[in-house]
Protein backbone atom coordinates (compact mmCIF):
# COMPACT_ATOMS: atom_id res chain seq x y z
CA UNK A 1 -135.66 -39.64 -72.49
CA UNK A 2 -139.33 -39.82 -73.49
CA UNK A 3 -139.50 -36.15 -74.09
CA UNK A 4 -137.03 -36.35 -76.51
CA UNK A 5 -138.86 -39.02 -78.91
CA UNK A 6 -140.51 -37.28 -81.72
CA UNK A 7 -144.53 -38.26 -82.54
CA UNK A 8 -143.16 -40.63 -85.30
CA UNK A 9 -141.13 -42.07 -82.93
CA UNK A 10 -137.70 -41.35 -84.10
CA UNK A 11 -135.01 -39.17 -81.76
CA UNK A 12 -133.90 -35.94 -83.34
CA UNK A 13 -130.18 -36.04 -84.01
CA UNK A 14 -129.66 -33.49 -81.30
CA UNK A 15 -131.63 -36.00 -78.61
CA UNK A 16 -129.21 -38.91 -80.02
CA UNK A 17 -126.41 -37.24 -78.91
CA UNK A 18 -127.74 -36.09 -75.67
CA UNK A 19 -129.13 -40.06 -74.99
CA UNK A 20 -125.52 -40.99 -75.94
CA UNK A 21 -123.59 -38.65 -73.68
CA UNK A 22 -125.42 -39.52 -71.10
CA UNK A 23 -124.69 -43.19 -71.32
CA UNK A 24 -121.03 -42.69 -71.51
CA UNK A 25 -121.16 -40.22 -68.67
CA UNK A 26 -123.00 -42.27 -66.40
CA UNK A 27 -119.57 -42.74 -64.12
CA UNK A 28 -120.06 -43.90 -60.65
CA UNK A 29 -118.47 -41.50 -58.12
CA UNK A 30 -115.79 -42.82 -54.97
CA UNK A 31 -119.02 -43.06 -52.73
CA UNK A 32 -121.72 -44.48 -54.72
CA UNK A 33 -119.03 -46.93 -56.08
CA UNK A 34 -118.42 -48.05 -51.91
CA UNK A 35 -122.45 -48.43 -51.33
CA UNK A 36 -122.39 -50.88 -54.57
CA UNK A 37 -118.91 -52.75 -53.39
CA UNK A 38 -120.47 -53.22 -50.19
CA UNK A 39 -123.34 -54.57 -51.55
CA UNK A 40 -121.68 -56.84 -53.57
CA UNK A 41 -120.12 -58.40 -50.75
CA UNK A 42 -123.37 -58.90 -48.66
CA UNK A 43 -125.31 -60.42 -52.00
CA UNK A 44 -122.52 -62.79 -52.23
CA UNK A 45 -122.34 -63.87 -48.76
CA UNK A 46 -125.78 -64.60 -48.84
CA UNK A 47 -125.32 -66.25 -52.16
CA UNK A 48 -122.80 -68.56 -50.94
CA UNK A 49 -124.65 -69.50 -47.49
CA UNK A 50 -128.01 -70.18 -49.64
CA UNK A 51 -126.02 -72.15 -52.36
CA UNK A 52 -124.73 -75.53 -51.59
CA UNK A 53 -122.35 -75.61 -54.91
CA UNK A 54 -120.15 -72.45 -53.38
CA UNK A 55 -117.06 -73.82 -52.21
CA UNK A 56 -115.46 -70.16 -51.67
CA UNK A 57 -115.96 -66.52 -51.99
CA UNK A 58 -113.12 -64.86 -51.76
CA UNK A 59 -112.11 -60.79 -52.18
CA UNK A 60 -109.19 -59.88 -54.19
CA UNK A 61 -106.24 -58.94 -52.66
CA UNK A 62 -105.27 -54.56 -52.57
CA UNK A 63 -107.65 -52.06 -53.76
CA UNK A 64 -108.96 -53.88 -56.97
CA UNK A 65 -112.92 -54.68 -56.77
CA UNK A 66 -112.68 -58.09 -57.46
CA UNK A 67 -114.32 -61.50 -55.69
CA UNK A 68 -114.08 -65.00 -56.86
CA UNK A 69 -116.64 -67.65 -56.34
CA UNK A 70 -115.89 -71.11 -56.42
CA UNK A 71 -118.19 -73.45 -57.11
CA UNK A 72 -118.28 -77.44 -57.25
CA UNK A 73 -119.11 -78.99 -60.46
CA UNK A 74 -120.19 -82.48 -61.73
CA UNK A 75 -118.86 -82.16 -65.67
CA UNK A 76 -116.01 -79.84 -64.21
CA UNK A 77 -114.85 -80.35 -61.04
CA UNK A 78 -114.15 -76.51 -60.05
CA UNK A 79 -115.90 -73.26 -61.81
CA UNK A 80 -114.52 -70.12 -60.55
CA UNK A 81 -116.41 -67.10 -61.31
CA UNK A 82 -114.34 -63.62 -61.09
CA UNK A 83 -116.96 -60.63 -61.02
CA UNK A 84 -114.85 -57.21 -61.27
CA UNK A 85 -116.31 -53.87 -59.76
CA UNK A 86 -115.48 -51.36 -62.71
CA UNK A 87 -116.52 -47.56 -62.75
CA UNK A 88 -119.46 -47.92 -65.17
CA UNK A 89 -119.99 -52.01 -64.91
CA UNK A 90 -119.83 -54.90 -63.76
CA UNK A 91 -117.72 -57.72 -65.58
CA UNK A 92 -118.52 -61.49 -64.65
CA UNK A 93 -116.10 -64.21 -66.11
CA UNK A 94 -114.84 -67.92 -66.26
CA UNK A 95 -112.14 -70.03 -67.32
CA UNK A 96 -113.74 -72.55 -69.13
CA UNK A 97 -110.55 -74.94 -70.78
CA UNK A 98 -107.33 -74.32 -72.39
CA UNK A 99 -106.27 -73.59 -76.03
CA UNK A 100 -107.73 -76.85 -78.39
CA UNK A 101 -105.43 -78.57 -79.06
CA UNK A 102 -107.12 -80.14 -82.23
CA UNK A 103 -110.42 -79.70 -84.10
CA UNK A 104 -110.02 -75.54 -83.31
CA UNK A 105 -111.97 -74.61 -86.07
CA UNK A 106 -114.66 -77.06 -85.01
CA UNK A 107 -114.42 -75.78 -81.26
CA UNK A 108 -115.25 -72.26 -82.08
CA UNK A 109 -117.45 -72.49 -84.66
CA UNK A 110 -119.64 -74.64 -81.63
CA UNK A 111 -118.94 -71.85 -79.10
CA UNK A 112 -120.43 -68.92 -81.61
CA UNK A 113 -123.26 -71.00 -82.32
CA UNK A 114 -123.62 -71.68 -78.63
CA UNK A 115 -123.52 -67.74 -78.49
CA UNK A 116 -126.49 -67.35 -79.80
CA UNK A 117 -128.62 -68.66 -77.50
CA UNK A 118 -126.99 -67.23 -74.42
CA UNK A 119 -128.38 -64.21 -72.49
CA UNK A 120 -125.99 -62.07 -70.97
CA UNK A 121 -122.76 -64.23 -71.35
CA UNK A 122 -121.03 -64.80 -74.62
CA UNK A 123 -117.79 -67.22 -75.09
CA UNK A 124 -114.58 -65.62 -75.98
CA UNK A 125 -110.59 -66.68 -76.46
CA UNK A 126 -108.42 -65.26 -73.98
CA UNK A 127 -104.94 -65.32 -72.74
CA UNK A 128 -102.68 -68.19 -74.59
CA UNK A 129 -105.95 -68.58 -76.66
CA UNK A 130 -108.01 -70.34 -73.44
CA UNK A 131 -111.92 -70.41 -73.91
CA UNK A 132 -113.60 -68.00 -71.04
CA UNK A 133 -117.32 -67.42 -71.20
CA UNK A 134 -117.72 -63.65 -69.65
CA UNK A 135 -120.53 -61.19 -69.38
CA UNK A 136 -120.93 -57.25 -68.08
CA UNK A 137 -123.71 -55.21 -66.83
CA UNK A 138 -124.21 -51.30 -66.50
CA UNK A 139 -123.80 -50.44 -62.87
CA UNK A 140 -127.67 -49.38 -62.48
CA UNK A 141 -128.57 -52.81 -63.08
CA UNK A 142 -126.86 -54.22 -60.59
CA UNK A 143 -128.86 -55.81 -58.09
CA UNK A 144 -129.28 -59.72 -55.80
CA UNK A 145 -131.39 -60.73 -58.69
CA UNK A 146 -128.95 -60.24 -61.74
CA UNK A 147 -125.64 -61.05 -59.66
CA UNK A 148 -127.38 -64.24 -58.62
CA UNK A 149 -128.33 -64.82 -62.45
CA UNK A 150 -125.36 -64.15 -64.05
CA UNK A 151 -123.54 -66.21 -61.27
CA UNK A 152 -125.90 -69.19 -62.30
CA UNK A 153 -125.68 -68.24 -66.31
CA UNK A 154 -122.05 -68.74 -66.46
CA UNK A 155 -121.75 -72.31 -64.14
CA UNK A 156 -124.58 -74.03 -65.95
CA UNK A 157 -123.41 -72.80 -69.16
CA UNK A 158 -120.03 -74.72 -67.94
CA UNK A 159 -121.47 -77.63 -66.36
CA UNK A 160 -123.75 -78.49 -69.84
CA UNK A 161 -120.76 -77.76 -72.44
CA UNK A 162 -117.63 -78.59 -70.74
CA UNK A 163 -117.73 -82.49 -71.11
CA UNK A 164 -118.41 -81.80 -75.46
CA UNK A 165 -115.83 -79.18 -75.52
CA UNK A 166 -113.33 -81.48 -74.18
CA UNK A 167 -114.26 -84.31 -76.63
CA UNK A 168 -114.00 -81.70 -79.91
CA UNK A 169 -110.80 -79.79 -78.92
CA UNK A 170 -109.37 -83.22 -77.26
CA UNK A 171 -110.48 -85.50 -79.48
CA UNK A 172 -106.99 -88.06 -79.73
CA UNK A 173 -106.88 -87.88 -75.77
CA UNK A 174 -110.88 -89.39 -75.80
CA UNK A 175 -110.57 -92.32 -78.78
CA UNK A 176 -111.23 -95.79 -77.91
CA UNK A 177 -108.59 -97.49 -80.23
């Protein structure tokens, strides 16, 4: 893609679209696709015998590429991780609590400032308006290294907000009166 930078170091419109095609074409094929999966599965084994939180890791059931890692928490007492084989990446996710049930506008405006600082994992509202903290990489960055960090991203991201983010969109349940 070098070759297509001009000396003043801006693309010609023509290399823009090239670069951009060849992002959004950048499928992976039945077989590469099976060599990743596989993998997956081996990185995660090893995760889980090398990683004395993992409770579980678990495939999904029929031909979706799907695992689930269970891990044991102190703040929560169970953080399941669901990382999703897609064609062009590779989506990592969490439940992290229900719907507030007070103090919403509070809630989120914490989460997007919480966003901020986070690196490859963002907090988002999900089915019946739960709180999930999710994250994706491109296929061709898959490797140990990132699985094992956006693994660890997403349960220490729980483990350090979950006990505030049950006190703001819970308050009533946590009063002292």
């Amino acid at each position: 893609m070098s070759s297509m930078l001009l000396t003043n170091g801006s693309r010609s419109r023509g290399a823009d679209i090239a670069v951009r095609s060849a992002l959004v074409s950048d499928l992976y094929d039945a077989g590469a696709l099976g060599e990743l999966e596989a993998d997956i599965g081996r990185w995660l084994a090893m995760f889980a015998d090398a990683t004395p939180t993992v409770r579980a890791v678990d495939r999904a059931d029929g031909d979706e590429r799907r695992w689930f890692v269970r891990m044991a928490g102190e703040e929560k007492d169970i953080t399941t991780v669901w990382i999703t084989l897609g064609q062009r990446t590779l989506r990592y996710e969490t439940y992290v609590m229900p719907a507030p049930e007070e103090n919403a506008g509070e809630l989120y405006e914490h989460l997007l400032r919480r966003n901020e600082r986070l690196i490859g994992a963002h907090f988002s509202i999900g089915i019946e308006d739960a709180v999930f903290l999710r994250g994706e990489l491109p296929l061709p960055a898959v490797t140990a290294d990132e699985l094992d960090r956006a693994i660890g991203t997403l349960y220490a991201t729980v483990e350090q907000v979950f006990g505030g983010l049950l006190r703001i969109g819970f308050a009533s349940r946590f009063s002292t009166s």
